[in-house]
Protein backbone atom coordinates (compact mmCIF):
# COMPACT_ATOMS: atom_id res chain seq x y z
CA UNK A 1 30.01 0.91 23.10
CA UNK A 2 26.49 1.91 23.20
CA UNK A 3 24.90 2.06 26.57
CA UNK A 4 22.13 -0.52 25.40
CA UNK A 5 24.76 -2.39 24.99
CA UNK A 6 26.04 -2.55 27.93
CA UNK A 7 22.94 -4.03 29.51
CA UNK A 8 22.78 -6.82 27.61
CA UNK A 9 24.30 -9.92 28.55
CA UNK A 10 24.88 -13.07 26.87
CA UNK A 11 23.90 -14.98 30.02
CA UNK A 12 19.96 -13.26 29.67
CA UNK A 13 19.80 -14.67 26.04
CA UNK A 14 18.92 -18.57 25.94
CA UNK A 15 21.32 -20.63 24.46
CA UNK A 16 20.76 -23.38 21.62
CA UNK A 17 20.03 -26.12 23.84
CA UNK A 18 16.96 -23.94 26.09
CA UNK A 19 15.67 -23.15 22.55
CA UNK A 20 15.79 -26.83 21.36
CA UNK A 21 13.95 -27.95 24.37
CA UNK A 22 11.16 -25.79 23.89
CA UNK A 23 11.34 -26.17 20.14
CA UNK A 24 11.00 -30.23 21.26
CA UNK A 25 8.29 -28.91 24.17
CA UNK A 26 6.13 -27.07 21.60
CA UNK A 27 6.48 -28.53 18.48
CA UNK A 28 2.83 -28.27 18.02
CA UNK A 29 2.02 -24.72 18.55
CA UNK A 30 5.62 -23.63 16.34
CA UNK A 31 4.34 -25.08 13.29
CA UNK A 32 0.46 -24.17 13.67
CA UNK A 33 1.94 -20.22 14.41
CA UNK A 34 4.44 -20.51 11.75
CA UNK A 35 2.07 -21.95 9.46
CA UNK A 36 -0.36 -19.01 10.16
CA UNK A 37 2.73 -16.40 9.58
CA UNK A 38 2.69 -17.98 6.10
CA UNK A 39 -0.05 -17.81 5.10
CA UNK A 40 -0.73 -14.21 5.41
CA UNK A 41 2.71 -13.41 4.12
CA UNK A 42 1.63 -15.68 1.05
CA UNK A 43 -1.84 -13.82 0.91
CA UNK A 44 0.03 -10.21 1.42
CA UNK A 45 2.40 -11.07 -1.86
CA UNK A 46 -1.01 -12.66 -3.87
CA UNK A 47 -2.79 -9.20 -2.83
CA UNK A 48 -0.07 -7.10 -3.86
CA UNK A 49 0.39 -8.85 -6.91
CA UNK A 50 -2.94 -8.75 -8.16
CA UNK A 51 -3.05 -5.01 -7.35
CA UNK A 52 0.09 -4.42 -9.45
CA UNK A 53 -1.59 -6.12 -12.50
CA UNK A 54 -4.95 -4.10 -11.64
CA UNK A 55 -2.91 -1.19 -11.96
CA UNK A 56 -1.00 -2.66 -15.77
CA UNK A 57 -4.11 -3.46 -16.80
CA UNK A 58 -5.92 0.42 -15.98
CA UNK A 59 -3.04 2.25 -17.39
CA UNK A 60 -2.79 -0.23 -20.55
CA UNK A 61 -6.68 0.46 -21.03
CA UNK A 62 -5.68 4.08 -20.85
CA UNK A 63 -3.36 4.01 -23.16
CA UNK A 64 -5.02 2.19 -25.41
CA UNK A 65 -8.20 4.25 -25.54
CA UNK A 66 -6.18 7.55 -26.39
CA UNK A 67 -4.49 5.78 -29.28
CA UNK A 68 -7.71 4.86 -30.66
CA UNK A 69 -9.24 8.38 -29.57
CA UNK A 70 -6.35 9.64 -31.78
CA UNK A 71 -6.85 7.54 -34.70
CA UNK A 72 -10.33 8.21 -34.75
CA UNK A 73 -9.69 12.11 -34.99
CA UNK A 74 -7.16 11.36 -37.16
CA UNK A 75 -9.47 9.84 -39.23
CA UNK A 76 -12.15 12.16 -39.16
CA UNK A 77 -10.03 14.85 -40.21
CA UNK A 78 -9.17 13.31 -43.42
């Protein structure tokens, strides 16, 4: 067993009925904190989302623009 592991006890951890109470106790500030956490997971994902299709939508245009760079010399070489 690790020696970190040692220290711990299950006696220092609070059990479900110390966590209910001040679940019950602060009911208030757990939702307006988890409500917060949320949100800026939700805005992280929306962010990184719209990045990802920024980054589509460049490499589309790129790819797009050398296939009609090519058909114009194509073209002009006829």
């Amino acid at each position: 067993m690790d020696d970190d592991m040692k220290e711990l006890h299950h006696d220092d951890c609070p059990d479900q009925s110390e966590m209910q109470e001040w679940l019950e106790a602060n009911r208030e500030i757990y939702t307006d904190f988890k409500s917060k956490i949320q949100s800026i997971l939700k805005n992280l994902l929306c962010d990184n989302h719209s990045k990802q299709i920024d980054d589509e939508t460049s490499r589309l245009q790129s790819i797009i623009l050398e296939v009609m760079t090519t058909e114009e010399e194509a073209a002009a070489m006829r």
